[in-house]
C-alpha atoms as a PDB file:
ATOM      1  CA  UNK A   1     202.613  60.977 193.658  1.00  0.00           C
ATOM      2  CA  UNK A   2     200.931  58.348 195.851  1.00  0.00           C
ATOM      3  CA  UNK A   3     197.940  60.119 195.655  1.00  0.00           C
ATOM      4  CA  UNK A   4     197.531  60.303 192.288  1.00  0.00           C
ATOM      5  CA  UNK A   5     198.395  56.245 191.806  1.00  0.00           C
ATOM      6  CA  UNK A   6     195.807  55.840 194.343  1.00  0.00           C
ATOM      7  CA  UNK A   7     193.351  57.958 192.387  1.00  0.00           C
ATOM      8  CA  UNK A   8     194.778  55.656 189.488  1.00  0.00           C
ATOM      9  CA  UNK A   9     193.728  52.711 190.770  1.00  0.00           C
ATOM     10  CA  UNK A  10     189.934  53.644 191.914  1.00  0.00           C
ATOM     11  CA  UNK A  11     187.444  51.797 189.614  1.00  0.00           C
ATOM     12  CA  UNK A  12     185.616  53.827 186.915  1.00  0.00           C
ATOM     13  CA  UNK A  13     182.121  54.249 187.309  1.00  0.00           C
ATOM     14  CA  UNK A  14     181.067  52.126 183.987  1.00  0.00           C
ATOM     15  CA  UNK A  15     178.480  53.767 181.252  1.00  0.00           C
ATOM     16  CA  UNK A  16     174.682  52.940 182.029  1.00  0.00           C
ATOM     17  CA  UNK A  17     175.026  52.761 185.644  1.00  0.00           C
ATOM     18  CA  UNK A  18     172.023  53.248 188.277  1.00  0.00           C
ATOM     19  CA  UNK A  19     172.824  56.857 188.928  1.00  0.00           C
ATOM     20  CA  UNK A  20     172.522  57.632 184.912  1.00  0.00           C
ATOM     21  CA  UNK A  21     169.609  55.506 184.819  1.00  0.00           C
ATOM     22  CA  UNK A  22     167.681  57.386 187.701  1.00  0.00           C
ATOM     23  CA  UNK A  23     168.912  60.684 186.230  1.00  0.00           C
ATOM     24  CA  UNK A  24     167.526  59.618 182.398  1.00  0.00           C
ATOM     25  CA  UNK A  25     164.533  58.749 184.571  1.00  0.00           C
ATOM     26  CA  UNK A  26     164.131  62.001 186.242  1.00  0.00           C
ATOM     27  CA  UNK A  27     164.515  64.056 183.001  1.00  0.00           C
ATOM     28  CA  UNK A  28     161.396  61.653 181.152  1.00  0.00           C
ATOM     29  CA  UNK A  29     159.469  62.481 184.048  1.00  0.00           C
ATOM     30  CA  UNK A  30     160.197  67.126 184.307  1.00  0.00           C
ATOM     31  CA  UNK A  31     159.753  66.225 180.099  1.00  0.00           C
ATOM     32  CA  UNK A  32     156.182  64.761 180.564  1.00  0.00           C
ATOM     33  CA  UNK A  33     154.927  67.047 183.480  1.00  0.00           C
ATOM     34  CA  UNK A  34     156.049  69.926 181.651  1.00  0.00           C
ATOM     35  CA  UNK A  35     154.132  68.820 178.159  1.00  0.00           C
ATOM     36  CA  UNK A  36     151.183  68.351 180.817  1.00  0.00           C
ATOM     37  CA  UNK A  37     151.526  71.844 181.543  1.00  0.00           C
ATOM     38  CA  UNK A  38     152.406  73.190 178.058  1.00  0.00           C
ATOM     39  CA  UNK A  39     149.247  71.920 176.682  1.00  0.00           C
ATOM     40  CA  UNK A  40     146.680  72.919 180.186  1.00  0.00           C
ATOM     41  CA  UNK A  41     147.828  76.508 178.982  1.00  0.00           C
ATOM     42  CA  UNK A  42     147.455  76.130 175.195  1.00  0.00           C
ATOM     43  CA  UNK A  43     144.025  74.457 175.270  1.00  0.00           C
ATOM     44  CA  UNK A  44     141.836  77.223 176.503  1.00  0.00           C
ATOM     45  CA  UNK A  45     143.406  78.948 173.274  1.00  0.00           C
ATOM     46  CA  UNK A  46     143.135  76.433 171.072  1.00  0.00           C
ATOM     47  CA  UNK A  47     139.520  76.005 172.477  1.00  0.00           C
ATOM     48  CA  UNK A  48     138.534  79.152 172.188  1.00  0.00           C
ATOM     49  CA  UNK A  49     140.092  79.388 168.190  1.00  0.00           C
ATOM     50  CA  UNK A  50     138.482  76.354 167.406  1.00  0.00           C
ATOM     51  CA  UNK A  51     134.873  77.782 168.664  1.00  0.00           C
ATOM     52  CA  UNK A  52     134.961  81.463 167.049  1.00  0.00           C
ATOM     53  CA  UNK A  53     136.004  78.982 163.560  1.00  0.00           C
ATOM     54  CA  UNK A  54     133.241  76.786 164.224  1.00  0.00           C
ATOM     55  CA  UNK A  55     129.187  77.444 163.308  1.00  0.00           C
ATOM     56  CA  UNK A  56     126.855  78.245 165.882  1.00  0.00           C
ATOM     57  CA  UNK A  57     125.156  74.523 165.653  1.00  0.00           C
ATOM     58  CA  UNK A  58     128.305  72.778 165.799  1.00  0.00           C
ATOM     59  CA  UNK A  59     129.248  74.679 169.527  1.00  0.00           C
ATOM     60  CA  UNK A  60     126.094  74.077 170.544  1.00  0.00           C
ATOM     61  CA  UNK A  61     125.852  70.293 169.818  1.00  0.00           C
ATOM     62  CA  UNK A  62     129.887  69.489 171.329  1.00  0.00           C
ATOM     63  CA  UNK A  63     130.416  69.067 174.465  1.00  0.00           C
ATOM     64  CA  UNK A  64     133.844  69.777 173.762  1.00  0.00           C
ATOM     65  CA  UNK A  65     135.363  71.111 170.833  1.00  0.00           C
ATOM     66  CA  UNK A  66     138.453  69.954 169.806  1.00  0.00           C
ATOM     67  CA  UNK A  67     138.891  70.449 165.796  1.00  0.00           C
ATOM     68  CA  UNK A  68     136.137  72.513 163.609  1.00  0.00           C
ATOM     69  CA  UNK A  69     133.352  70.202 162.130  1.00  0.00           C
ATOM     70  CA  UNK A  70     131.857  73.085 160.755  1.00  0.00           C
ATOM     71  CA  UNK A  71     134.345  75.481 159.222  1.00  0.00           C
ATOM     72  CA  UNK A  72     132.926  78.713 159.231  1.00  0.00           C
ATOM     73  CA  UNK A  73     134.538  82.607 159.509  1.00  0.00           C
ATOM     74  CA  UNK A  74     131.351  84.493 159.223  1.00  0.00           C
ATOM     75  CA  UNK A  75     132.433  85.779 162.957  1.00  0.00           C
ATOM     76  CA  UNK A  76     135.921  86.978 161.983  1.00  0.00           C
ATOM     77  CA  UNK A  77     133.759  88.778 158.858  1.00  0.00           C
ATOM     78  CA  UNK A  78     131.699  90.840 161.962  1.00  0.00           C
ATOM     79  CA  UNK A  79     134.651  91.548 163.452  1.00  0.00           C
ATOM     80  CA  UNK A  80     136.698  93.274 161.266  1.00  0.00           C
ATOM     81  CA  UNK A  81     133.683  94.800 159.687  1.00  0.00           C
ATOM     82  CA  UNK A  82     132.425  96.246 163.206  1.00  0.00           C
ATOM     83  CA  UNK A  83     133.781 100.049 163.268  1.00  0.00           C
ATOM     84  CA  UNK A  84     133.442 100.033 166.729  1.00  0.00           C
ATOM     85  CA  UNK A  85     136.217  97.373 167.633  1.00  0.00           C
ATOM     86  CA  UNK A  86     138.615  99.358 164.798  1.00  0.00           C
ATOM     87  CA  UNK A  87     137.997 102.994 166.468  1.00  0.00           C
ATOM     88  CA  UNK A  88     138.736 101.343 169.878  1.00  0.00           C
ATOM     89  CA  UNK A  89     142.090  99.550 168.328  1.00  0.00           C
ATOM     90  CA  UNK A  90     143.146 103.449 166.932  1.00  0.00           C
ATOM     91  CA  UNK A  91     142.753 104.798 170.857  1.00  0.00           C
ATOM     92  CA  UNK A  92     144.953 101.964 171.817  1.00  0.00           C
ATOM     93  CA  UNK A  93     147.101 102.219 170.035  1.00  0.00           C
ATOM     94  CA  UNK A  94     147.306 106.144 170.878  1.00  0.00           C
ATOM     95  CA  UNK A  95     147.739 105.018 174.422  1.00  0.00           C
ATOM     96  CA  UNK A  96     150.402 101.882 173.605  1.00  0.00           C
ATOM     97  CA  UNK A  97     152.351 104.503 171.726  1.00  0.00           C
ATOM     98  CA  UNK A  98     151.719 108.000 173.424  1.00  0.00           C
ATOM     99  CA  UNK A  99     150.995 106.705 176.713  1.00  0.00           C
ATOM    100  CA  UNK A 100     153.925 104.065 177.236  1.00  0.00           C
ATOM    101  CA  UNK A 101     156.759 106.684 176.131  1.00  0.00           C
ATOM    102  CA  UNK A 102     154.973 109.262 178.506  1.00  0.00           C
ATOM    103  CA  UNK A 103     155.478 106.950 181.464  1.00  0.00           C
ATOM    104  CA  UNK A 104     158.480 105.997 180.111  1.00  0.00           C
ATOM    105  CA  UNK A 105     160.016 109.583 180.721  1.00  0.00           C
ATOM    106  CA  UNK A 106     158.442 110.340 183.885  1.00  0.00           C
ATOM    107  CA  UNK A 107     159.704 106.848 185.322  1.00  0.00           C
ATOM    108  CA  UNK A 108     163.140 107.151 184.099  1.00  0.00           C
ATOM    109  CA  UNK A 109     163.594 110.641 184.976  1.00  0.00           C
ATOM    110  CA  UNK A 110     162.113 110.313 188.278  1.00  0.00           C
ATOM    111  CA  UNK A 111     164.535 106.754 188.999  1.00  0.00           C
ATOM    112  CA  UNK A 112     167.505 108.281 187.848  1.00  0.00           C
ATOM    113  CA  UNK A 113     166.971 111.965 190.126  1.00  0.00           C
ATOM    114  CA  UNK A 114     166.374 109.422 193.224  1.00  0.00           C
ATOM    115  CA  UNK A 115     169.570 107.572 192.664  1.00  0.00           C
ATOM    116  CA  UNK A 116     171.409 110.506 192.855  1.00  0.00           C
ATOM    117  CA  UNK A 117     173.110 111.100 196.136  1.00  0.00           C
ATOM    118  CA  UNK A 118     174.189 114.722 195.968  1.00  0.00           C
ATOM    119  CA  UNK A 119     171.013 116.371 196.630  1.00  0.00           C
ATOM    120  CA  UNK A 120     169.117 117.793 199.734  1.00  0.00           C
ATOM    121  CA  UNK A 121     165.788 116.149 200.225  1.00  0.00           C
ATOM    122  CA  UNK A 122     166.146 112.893 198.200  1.00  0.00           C
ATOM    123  CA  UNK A 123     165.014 110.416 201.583  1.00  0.00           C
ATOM    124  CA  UNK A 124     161.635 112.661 202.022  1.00  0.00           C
ATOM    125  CA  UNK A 125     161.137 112.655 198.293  1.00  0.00           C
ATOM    126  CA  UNK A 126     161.373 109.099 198.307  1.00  0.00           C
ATOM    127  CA  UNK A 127     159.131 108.329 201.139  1.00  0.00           C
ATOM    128  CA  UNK A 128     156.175 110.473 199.935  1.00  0.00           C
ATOM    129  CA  UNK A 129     156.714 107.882 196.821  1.00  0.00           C
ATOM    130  CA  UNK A 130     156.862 105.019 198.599  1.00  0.00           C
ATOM    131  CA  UNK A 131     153.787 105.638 200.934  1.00  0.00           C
ATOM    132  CA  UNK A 132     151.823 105.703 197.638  1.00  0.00           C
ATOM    133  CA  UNK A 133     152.150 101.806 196.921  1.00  0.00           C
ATOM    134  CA  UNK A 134     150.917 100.845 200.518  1.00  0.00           C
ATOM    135  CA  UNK A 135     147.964 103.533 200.806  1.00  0.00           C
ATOM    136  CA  UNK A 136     145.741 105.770 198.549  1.00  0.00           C
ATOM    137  CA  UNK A 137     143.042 107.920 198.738  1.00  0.00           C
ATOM    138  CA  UNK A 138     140.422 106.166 197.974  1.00  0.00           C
ATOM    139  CA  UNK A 139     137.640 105.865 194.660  1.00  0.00           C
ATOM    140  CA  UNK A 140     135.499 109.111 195.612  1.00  0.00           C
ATOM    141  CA  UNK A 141     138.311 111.827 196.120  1.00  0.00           C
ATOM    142  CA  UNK A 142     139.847 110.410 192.901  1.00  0.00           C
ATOM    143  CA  UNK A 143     137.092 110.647 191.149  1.00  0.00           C
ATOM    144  CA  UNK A 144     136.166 113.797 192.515  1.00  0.00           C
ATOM    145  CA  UNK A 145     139.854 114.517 191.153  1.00  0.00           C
ATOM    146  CA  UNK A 146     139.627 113.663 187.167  1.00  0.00           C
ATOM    147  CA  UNK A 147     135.958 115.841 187.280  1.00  0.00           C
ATOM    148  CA  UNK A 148     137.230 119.181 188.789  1.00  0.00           C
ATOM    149  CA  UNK A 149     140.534 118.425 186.422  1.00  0.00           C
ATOM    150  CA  UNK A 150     138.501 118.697 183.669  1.00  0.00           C
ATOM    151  CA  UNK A 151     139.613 115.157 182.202  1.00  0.00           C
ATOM    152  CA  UNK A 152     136.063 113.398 182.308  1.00  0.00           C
ATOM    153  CA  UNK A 153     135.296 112.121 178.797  1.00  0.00           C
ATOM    154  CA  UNK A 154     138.509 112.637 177.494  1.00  0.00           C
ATOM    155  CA  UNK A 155     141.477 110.479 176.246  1.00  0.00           C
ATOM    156  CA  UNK A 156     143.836 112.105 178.396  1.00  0.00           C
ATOM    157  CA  UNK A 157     141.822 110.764 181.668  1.00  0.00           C
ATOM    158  CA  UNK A 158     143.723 107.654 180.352  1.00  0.00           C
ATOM    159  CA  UNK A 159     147.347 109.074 180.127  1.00  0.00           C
ATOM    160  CA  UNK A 160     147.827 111.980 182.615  1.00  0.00           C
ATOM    161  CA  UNK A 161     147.234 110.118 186.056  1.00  0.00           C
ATOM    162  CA  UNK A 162     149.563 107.089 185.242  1.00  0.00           C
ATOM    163  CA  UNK A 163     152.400 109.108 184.691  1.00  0.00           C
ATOM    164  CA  UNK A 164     155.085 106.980 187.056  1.00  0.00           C
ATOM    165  CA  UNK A 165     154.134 103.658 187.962  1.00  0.00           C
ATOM    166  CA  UNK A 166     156.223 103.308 191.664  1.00  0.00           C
ATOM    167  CA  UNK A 167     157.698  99.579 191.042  1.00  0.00           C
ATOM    168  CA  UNK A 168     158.749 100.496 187.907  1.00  0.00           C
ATOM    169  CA  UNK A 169     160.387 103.486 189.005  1.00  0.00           C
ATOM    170  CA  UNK A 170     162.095 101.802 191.892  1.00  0.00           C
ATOM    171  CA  UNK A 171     163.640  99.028 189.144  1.00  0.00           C
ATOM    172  CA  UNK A 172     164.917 102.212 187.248  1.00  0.00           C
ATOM    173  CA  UNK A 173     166.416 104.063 190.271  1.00  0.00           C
ATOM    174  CA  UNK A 174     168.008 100.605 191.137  1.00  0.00           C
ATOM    175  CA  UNK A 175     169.886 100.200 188.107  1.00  0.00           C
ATOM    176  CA  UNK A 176     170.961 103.563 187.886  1.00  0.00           C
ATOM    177  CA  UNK A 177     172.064 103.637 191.544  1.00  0.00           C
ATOM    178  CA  UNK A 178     174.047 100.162 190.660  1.00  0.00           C
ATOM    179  CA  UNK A 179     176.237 101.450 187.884  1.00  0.00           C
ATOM    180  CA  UNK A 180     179.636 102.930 188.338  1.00  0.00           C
ATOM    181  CA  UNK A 181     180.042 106.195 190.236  1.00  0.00           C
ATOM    182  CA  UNK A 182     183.711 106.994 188.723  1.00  0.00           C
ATOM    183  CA  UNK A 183     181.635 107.047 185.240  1.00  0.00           C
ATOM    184  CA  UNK A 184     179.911 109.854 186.351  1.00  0.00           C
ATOM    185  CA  UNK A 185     183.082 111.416 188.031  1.00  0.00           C
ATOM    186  CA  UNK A 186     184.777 111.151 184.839  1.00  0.00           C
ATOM    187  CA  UNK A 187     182.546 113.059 182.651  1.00  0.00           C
ATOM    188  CA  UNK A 188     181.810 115.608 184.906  1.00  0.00           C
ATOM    189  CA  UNK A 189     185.888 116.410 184.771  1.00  0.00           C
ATOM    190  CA  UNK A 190     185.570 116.211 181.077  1.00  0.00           C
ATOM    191  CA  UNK A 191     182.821 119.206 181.637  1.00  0.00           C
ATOM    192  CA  UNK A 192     179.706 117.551 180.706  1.00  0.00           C
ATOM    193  CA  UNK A 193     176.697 118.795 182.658  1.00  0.00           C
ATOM    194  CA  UNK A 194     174.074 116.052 184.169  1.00  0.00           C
ATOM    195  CA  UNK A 195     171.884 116.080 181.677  1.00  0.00           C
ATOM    196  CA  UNK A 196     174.650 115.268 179.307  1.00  0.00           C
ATOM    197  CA  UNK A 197     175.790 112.805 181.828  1.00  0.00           C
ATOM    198  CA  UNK A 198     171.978 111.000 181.960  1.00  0.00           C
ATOM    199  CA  UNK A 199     171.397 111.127 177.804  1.00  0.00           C
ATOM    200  CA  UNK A 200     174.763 109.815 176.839  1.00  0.00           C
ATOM    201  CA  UNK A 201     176.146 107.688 179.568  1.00  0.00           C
ATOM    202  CA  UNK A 202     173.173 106.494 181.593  1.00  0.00           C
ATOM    203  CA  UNK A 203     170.482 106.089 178.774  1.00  0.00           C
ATOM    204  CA  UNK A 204     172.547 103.901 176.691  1.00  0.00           C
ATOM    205  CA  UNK A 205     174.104 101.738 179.390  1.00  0.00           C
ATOM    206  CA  UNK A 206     169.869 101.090 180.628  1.00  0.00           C
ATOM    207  CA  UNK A 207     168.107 100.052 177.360  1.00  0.00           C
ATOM    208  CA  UNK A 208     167.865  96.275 178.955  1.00  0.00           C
ATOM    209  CA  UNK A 209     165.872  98.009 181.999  1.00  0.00           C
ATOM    210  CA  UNK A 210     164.113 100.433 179.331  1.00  0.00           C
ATOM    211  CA  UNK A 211     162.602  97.520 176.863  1.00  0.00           C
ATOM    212  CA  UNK A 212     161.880  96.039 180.290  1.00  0.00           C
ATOM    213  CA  UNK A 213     159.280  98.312 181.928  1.00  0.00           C
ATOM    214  CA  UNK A 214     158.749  99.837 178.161  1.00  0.00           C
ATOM    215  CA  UNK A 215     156.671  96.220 177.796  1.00  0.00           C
ATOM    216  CA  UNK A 216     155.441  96.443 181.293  1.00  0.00           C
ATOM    217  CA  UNK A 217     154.006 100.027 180.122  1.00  0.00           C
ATOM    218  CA  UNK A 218     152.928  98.668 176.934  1.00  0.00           C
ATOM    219  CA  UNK A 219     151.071  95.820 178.639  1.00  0.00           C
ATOM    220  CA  UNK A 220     148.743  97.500 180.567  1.00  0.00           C
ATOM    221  CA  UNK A 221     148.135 100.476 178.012  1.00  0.00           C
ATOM    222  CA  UNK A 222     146.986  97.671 175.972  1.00  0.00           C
ATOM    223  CA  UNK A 223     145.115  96.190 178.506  1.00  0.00           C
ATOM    224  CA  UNK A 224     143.791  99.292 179.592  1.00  0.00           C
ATOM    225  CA  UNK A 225     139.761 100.042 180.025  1.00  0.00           C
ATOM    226  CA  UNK A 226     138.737 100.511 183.942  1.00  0.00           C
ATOM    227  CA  UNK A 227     139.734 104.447 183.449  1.00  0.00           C
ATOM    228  CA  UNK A 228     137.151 104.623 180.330  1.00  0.00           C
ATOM    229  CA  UNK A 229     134.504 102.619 182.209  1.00  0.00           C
ATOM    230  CA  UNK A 230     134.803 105.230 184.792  1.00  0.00           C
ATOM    231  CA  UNK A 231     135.312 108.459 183.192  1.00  0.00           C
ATOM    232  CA  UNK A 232     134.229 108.186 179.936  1.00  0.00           C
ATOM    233  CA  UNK A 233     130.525 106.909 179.901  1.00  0.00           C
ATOM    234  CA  UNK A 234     129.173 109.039 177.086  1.00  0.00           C
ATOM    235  CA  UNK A 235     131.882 109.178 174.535  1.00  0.00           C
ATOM    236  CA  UNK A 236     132.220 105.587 173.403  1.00  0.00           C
ATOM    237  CA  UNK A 237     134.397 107.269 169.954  1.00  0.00           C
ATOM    238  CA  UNK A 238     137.302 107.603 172.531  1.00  0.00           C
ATOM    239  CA  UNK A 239     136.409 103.971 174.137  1.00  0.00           C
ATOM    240  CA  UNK A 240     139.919 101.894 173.940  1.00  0.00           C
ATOM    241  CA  UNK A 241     139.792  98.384 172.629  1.00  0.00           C
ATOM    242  CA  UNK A 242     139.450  96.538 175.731  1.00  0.00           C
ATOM    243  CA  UNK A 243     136.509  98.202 176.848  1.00  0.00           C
ATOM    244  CA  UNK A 244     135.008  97.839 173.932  1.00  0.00           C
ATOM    245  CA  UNK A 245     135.220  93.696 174.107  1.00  0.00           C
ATOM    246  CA  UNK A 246     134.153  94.152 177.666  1.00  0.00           C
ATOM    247  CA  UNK A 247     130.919  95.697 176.538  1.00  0.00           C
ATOM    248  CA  UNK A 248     130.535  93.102 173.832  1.00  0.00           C
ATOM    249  CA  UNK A 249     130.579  90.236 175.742  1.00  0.00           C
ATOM    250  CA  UNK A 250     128.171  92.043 178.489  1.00  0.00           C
ATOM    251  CA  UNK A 251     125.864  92.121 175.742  1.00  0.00           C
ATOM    252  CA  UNK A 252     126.712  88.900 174.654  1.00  0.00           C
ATOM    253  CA  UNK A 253     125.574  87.556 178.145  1.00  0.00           C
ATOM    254  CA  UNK A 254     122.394  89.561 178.159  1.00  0.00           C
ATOM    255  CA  UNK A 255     121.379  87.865 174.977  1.00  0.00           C
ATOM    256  CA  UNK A 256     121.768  84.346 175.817  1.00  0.00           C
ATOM    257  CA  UNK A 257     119.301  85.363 179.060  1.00  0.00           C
ATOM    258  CA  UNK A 258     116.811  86.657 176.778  1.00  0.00           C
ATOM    259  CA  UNK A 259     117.396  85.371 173.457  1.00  0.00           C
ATOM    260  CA  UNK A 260     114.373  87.911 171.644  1.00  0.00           C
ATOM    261  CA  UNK A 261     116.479  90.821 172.227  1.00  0.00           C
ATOM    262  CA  UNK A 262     118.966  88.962 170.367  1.00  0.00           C
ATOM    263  CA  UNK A 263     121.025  91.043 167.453  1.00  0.00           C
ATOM    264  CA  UNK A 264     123.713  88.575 165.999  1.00  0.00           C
ATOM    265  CA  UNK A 265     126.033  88.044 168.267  1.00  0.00           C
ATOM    266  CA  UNK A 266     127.381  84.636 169.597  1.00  0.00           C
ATOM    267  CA  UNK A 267     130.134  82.928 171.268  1.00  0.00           C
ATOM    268  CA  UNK A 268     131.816  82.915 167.912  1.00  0.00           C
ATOM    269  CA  UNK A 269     131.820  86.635 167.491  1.00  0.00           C
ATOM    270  CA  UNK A 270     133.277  86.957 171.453  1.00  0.00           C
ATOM    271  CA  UNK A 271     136.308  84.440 170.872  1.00  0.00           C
ATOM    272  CA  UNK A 272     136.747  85.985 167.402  1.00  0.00           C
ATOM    273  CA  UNK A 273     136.796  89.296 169.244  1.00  0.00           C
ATOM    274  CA  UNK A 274     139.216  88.293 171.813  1.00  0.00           C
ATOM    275  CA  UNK A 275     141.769  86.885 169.713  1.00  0.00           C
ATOM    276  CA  UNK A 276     141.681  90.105 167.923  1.00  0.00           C
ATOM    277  CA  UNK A 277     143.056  91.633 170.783  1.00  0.00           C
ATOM    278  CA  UNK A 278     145.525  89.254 171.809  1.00  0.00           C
ATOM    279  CA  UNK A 279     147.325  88.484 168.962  1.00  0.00           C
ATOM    280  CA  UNK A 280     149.125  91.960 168.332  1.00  0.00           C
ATOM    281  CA  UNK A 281     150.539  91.563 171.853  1.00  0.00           C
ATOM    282  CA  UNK A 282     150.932  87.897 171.746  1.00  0.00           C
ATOM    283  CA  UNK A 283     153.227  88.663 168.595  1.00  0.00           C
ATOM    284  CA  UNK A 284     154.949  91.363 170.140  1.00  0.00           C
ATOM    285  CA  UNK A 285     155.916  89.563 173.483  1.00  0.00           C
ATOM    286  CA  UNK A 286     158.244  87.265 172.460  1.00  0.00           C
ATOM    287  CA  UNK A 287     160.984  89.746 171.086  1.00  0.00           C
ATOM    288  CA  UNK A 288     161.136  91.337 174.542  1.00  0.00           C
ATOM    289  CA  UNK A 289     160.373  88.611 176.676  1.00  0.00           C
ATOM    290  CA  UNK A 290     164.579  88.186 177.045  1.00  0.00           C
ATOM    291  CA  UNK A 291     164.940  91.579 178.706  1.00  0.00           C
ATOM    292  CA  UNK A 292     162.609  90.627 181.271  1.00  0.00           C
ATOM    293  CA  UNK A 293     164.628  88.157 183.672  1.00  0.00           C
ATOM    294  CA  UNK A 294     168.152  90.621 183.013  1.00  0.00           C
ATOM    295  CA  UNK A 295     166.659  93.733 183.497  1.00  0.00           C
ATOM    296  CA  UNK A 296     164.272  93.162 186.499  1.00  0.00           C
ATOM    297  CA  UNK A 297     167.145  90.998 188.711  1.00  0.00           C
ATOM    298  CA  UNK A 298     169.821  93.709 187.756  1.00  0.00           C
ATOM    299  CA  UNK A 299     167.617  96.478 188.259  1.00  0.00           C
ATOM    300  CA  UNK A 300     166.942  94.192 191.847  1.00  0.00           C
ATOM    301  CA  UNK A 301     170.700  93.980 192.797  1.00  0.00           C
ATOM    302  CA  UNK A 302     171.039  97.576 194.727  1.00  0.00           C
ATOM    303  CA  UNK A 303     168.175  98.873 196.628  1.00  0.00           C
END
């Protein structure tokens, strides 16, 4: 009882003291460094917007554009009238689709065998895995590899050899390994086989982790165009959309070191072209971005 009349009697720390004020302070201060940031990553966009809206003479005569004096969308007009950009966007989006649920199955699969612990072999399995992040064999033999497999100058030298991406597979494997073994107990004793036990239980229970490396998948599918630089030289029809901008922009740069060999294009038609290829997946993040922190920590917690 004493204690509590002591506590009585302490003096209350009155509204509007210094502590409040410093932490009122602090907050105006993380507010205004983070606008800082905020707006050093939107202005490259915004930059780049305003230029493939702007006319050739108005880019040329601004040091730095910051709102279109010139309004002109002749270079969005190129772009969706050039057939090469829209056959590129069809083979991406045959490798966003096709591609991310082929990795998809060959990651999950693959994560939830390894978390298993009732099978012979699992720890060499895993190693041979593992040593593939650290070393490879090198640009020749692999190339060597996609020519005697037949896959040069097709779309499927762009599928096939990412079949399991090895951090991706470890997050799955992970979050399989962390969920409860009595679940699995449990069915078995009701009679269901494994593969019962992985479509029903397991898949439904991981669709956090799933839309997780699902995006990851989807990402660099989209992104994808090293592969077709290599190994697909002469068929530009099967070019994806990314290497298609990349060869734009190459000529792009040639042109502006000899302007007579010039054939339209400008830094308009590049930034047009590049926003193009962002936006779909610019769009698309943000409805997944939320499975990103919860699946990769819980798929993190048990290694």
């Amino acid at each position: 009882m004493k204690k509590y009349q002591q506590l009585a009697r302490l003096p209350l720390r009155p509204r509007g003291s210094s502590r409040d004020r410093k932490i009122q302070g602090l907050d105006v201060i993380i507010c205004v460094i983070l606008c800082i940031y905020a707006l050093l990553i939107i202005f490259p966009f915004w930059n780049a917007f305003v230029i493939s809206i702007s006319t050739e003479d108005a880019y040329l005569h601004s040091d730095l554009l910051l709102w279109p004096t010139q309004l002109d969308l002749s270079s969005y007009k190129q772009v969706f009238a050039d057939k090469n950009l829209w056959s590129g966007f069809g083979i991406t989006m045959i490798l966003l689709i096709g591609g991310t649920l082929y990795q998809l199955f060959f990651t999950v699969i693959t994560g939830y065998a390894l978390s298993r612990h009732n099978w012979t072999g699992k720890n060499l399995v895993m190693n041979m895995i593992l040593v593939t992040m650290f070393f490879g064999g090198g640009m020749i033999p692999y190339y060597y590899l996609i020519r005697d497999l037949g896959m040069m100058n097709t779309i499927w030298v762009m599928i096939i050899p990412g079949a399991i991406d090895t951090f991706n597979m470890l997050l799955m494997r992970n979050y399989f390994a962390s969920l409860p073994v009595e679940m699995e107990e449990s069915a078995k004793i009701d009679g269901a086989n494994d593969i019962i036990i992985f479509v029903k239980i397991f898949l439904p229970l991981s669709l956090p982790m799933l839309a997780t490396i699902g995006l990851f998948f989807a990402v660099g599918n989209w992104n994808s165009w090293y592969n077709a630089m290599l190994f697909i030289p002469d068929n530009r029809k099967i070019w994806p959309l990314q290497q298609v901008l990349r060869t734009m922009i190459a000529k792009v740069s040639s042109n502006i070191e000899n302007p007579e060999a010039r054939e339209g294009y400008s830094e308009g038609l590049t930034m047009a072209s590049i926003f193009f290829t962002i936006v779909p997946m610019m769009s698309f993040y943000p409805f997944l971005q939320r499975f990103f922190v919860k699946g990769i920590v819980v798929g993190a917690i048990k290694g």
